[in-house]
Protein backbone atom coordinates (compact mmCIF):
# COMPACT_ATOMS: atom_id res chain seq x y z
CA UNK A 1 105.29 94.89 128.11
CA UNK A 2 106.43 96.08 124.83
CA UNK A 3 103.65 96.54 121.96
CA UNK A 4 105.10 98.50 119.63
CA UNK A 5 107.25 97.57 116.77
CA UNK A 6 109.98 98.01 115.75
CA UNK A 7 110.97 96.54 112.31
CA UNK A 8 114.95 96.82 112.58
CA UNK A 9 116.67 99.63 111.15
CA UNK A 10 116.77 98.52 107.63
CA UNK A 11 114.95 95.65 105.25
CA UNK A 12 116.41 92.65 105.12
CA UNK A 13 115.41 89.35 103.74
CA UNK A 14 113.74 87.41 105.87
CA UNK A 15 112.69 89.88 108.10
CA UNK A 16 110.90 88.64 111.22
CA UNK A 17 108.94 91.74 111.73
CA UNK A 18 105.64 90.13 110.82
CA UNK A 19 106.26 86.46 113.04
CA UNK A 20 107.18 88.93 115.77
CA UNK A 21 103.49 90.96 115.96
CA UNK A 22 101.58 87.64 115.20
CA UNK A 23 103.48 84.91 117.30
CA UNK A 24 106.76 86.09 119.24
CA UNK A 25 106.02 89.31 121.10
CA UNK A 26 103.82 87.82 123.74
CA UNK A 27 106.43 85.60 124.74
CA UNK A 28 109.50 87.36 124.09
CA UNK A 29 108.65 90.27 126.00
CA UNK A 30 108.37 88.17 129.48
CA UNK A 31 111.94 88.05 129.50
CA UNK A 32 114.44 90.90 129.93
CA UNK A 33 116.65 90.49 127.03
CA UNK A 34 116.51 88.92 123.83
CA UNK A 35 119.39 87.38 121.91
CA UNK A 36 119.45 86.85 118.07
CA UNK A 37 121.46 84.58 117.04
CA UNK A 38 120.92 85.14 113.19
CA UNK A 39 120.36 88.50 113.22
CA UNK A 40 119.54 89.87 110.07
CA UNK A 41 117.68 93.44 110.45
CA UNK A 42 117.51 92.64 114.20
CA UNK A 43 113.94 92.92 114.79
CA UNK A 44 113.51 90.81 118.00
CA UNK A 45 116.30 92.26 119.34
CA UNK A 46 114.92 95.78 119.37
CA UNK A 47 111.92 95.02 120.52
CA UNK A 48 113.36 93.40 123.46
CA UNK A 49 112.78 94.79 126.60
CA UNK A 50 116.20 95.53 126.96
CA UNK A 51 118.26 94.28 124.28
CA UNK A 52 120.25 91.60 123.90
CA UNK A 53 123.90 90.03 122.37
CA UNK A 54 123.40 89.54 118.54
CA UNK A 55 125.66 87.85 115.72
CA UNK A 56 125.63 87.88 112.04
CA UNK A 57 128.37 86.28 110.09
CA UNK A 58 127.80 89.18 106.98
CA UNK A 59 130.37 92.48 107.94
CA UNK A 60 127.94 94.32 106.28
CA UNK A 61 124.89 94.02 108.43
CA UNK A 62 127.30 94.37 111.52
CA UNK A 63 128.14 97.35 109.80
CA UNK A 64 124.97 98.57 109.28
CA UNK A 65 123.88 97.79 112.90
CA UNK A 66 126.99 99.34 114.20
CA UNK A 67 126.99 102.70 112.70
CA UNK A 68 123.65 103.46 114.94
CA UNK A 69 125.81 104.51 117.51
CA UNK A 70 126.18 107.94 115.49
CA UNK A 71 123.58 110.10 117.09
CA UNK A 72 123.66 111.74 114.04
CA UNK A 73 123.68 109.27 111.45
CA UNK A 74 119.60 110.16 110.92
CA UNK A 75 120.87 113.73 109.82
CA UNK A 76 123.84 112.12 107.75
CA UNK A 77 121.61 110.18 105.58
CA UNK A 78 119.10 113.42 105.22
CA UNK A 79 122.15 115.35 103.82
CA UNK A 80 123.23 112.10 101.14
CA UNK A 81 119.71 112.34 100.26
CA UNK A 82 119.31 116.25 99.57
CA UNK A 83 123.02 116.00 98.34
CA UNK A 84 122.15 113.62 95.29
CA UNK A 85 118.52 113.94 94.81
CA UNK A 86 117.73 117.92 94.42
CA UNK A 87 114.62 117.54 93.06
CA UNK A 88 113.15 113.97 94.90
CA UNK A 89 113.86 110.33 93.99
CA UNK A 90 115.40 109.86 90.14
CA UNK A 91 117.02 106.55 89.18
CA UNK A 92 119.93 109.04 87.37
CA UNK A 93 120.62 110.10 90.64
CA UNK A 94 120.41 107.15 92.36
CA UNK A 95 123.05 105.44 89.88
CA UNK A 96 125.11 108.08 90.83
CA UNK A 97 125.00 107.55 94.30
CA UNK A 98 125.64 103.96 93.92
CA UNK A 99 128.71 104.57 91.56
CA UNK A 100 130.10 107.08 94.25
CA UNK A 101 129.43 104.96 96.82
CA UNK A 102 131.06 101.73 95.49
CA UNK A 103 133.97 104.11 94.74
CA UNK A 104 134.36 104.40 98.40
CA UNK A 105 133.58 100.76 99.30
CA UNK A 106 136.01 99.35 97.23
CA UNK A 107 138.40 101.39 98.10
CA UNK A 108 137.79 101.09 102.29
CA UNK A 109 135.05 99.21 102.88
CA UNK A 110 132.22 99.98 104.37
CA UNK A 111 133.15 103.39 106.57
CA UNK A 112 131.90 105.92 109.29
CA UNK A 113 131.54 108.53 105.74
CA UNK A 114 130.30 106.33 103.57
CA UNK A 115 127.71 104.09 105.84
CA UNK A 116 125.09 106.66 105.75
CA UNK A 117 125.24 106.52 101.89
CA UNK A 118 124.50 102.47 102.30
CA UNK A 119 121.86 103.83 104.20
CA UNK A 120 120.46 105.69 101.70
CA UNK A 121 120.98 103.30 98.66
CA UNK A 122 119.46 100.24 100.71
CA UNK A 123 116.05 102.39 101.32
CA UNK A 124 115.49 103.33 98.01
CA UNK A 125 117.00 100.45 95.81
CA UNK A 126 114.74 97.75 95.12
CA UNK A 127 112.80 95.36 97.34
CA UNK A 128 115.51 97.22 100.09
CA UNK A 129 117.97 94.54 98.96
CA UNK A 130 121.08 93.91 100.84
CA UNK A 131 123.48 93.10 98.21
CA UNK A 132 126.79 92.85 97.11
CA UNK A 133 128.69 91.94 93.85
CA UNK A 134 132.65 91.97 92.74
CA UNK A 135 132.38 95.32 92.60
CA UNK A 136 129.98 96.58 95.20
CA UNK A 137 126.78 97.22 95.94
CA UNK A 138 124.41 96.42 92.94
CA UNK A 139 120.76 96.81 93.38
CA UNK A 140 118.72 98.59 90.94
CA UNK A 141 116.81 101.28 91.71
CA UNK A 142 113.55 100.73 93.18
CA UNK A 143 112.13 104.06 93.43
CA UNK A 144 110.99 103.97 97.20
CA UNK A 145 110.52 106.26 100.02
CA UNK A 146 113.25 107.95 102.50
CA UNK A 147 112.16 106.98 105.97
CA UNK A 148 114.98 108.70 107.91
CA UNK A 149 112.67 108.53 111.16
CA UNK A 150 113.52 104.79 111.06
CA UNK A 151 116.91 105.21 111.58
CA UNK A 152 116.82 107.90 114.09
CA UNK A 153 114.46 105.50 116.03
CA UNK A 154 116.55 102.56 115.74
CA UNK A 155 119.69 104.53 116.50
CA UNK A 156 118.23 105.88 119.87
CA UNK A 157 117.02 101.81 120.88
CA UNK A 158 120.99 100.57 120.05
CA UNK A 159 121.93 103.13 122.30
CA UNK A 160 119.13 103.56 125.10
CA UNK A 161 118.84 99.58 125.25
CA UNK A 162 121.60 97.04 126.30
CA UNK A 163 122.26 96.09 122.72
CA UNK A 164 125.56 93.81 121.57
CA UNK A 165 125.90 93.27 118.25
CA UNK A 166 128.98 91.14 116.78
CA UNK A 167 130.81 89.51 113.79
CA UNK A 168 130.52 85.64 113.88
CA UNK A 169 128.26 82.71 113.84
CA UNK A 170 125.85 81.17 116.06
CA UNK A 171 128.16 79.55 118.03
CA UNK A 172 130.90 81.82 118.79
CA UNK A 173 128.82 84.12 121.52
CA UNK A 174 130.11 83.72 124.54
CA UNK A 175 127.00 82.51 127.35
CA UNK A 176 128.25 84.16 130.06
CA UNK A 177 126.49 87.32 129.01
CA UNK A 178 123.38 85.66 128.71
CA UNK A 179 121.17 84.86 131.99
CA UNK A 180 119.15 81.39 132.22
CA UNK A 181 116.37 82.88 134.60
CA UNK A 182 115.39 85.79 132.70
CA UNK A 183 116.36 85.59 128.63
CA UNK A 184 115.66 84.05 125.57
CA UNK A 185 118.02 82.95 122.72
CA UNK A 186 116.11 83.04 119.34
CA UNK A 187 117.44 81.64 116.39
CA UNK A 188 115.77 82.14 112.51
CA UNK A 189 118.64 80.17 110.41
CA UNK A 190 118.69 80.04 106.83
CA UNK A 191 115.80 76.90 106.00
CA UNK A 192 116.35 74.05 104.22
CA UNK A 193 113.18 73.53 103.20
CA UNK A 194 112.46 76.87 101.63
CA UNK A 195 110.59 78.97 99.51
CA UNK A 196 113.47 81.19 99.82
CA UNK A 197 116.73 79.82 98.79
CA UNK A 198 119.78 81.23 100.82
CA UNK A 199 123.04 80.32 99.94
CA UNK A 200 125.96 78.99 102.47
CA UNK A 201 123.52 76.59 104.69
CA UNK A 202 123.48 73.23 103.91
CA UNK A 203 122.35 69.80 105.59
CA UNK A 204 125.92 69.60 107.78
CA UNK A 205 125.23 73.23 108.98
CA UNK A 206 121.33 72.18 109.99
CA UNK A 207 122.88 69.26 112.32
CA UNK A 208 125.55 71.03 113.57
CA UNK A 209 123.05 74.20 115.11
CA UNK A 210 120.69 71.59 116.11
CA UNK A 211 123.57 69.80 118.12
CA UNK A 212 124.35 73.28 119.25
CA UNK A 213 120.48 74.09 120.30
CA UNK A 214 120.78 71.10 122.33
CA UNK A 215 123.74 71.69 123.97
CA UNK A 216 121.96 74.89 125.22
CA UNK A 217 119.36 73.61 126.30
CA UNK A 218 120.94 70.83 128.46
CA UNK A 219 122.73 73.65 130.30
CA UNK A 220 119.63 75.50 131.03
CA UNK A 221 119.23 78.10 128.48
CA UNK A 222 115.71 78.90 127.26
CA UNK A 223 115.44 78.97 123.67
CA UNK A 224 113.27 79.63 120.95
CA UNK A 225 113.44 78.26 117.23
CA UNK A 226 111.60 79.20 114.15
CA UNK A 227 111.68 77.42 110.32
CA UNK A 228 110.24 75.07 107.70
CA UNK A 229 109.13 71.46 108.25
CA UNK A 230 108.67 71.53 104.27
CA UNK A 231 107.82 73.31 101.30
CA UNK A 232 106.46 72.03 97.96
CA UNK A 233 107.49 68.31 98.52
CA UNK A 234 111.18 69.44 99.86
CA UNK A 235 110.96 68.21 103.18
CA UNK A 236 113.30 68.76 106.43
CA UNK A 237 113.23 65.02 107.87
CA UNK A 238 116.33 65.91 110.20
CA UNK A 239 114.49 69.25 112.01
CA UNK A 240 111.31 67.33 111.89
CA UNK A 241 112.58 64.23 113.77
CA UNK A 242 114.31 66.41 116.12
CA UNK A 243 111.62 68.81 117.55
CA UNK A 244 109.52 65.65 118.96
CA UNK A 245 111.11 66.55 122.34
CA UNK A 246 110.39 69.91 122.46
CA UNK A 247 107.42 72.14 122.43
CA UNK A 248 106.49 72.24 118.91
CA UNK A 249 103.75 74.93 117.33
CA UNK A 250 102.51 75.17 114.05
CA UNK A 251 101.95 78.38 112.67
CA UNK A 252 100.48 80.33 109.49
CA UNK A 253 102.31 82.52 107.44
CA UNK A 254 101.85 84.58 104.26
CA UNK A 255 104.68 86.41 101.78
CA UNK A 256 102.25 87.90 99.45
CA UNK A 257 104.55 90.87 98.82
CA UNK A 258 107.32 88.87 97.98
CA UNK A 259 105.12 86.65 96.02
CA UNK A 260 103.97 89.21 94.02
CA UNK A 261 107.67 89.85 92.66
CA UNK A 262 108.89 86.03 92.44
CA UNK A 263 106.22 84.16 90.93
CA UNK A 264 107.62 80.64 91.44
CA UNK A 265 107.04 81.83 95.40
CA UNK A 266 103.08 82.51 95.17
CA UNK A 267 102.19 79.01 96.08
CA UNK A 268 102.53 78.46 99.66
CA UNK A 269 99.44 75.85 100.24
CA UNK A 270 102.31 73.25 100.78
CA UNK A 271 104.55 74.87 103.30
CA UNK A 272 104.48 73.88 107.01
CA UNK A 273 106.05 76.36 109.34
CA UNK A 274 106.49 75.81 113.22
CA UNK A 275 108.10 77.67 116.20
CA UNK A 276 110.58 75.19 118.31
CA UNK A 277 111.21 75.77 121.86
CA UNK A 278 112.45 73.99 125.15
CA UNK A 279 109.89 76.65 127.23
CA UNK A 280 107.00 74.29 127.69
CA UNK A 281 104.14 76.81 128.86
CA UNK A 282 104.85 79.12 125.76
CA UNK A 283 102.60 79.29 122.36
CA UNK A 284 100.15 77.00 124.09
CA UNK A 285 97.43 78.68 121.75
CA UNK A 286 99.08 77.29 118.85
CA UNK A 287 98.43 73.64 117.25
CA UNK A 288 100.93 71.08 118.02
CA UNK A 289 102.87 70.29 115.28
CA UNK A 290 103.04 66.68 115.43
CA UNK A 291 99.59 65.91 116.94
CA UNK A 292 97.80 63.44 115.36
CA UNK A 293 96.05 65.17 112.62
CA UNK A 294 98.74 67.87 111.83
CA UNK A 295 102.24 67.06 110.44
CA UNK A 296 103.87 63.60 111.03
């Protein structure tokens, strides 16, 4: 069984890292291989036993996830670092890198010479934002730490593990690579009901993955679901109506590092979070969600 973590190769908002230690690593890790279906910074799938098939419809976090294939891309980002900061972090510096990178970017896109710069920028901008204007990346400096360990770790799992990662939504990865009797799909989709407000995901994309989750799961596929019944009075009525027939958990998180930033996120004591799933005998330790007494 896997039990340590891994918290995906860069930050990323939303980042499962802290669901995975407290709720999904006892279950994911009975199955072989674990496929994210919103993959973000990809931490279930790197803590998978042995991988999995991942999508993301951003070219920029395939990108990211990609370049790990570089055994050397660890040593790439050391040299951007001791390249443009000589004497240790500086926001003058940083700028500089930014404007140098963009320069590139715009130009190419992101690239096999300029990724480990993205590398770089993303661990020491601020909050480790993933983010992109008109005219490139454009997060502040945020006066943070190299870890280029991270990388090197993550970039030895992409390789060592069984690890697919690909360009395009939900619904566009093909099931044949995926085995009934020993994997998991997990899905983390942008929430309606948020404290976090992502753009792009609307009420006609909620019923269309929910069709889709069914569709799965009436061919056999075990899968697992996490997201927001509600959050300060905004609630999800369609997701909430539609995880009576399945096994459905409540469970107890806390964002007091992103609260700390975003004050109109520091009051959580009306948000209901739950973890969906079609495997009956998992999160049994975990209050039903719509017994009597919890949410209705």
């Amino acid at each position: 069984m896997v039990v340590s973590l891994n918290k995906g190769p860069f930050s990323y908002s939303g980042n499962k890292s802290r669901i995975w230690k407290m709720y999904l690593r006892e279950e994911m890790c009975k199955y072989d291989r674990v496929h994210e279906f919103f993959l973000g910074s990809g931490v279930c799938v790197y803590n998978a036993n042995n991988g999995g098939v991942a999508t993301d419809k951003d070219p920029h976090v395939v990108a990211l996830h990609h370049a790990l294939q570089d055994k050397q891309l660890h040593v790439k980002v050391e040299n951007v670092y001791r390249d443009y900061f000589p004497n240790g972090n500086d926001k003058s510096c940083y700028n500089k890198l930014r404007i140098d990178f963009n320069k590139e970017y715009n130009d190419n896109g992101i690239t096999e010479q300029n990724v480990p710069m993205l590398y770089t920028l993303l661990q020491l901008s601020f909050n480790s934002l993933l983010r992109f204007g008109p005219n490139g990346y454009n997060v502040p400096f945020g006066n943070k730490n190299l870890d280029v360990e991270r990388i090197r770790n993550h970039s030895e799992i992409f390789r060592n593990k069984n690890i697919s990662v690909k360009l395009g939504s939900y619904d566009t990865i093909e099931l044949d690579s995926i085995s009934k009797e020993n994997d998991v799909i997990y899905l983390d989709p942008p929430y309606v009901a948020s404290k976090f407000q992502y753009g792009g995901w609307n009420d006609s994309d909620e019923a269309g993955l929910l069709k889709h989750i069914d569709t799965l799961s009436n061919n056999g596929y075990s899968f697992i679901l996490s997201n927001t019944f509600s959050h300060r009075g905004a609630n999800n009525d369609r997701l909430i109506e539609w995880s009576r027939k399945y096994n459905t958990r409540l469970i107890k998180m806390t964002y007091n590092a992103w609260a700390s930033r975003v004050s109109s996120v520091s009051n959580e004591r009306n948000t209901v979070e739950v973890i969906i799933t079609n495997i009956p005998s998992a999160f049994n330790d975990l209050p039903q969600a719509h017994q009597r007494g919890n949410h209705k």
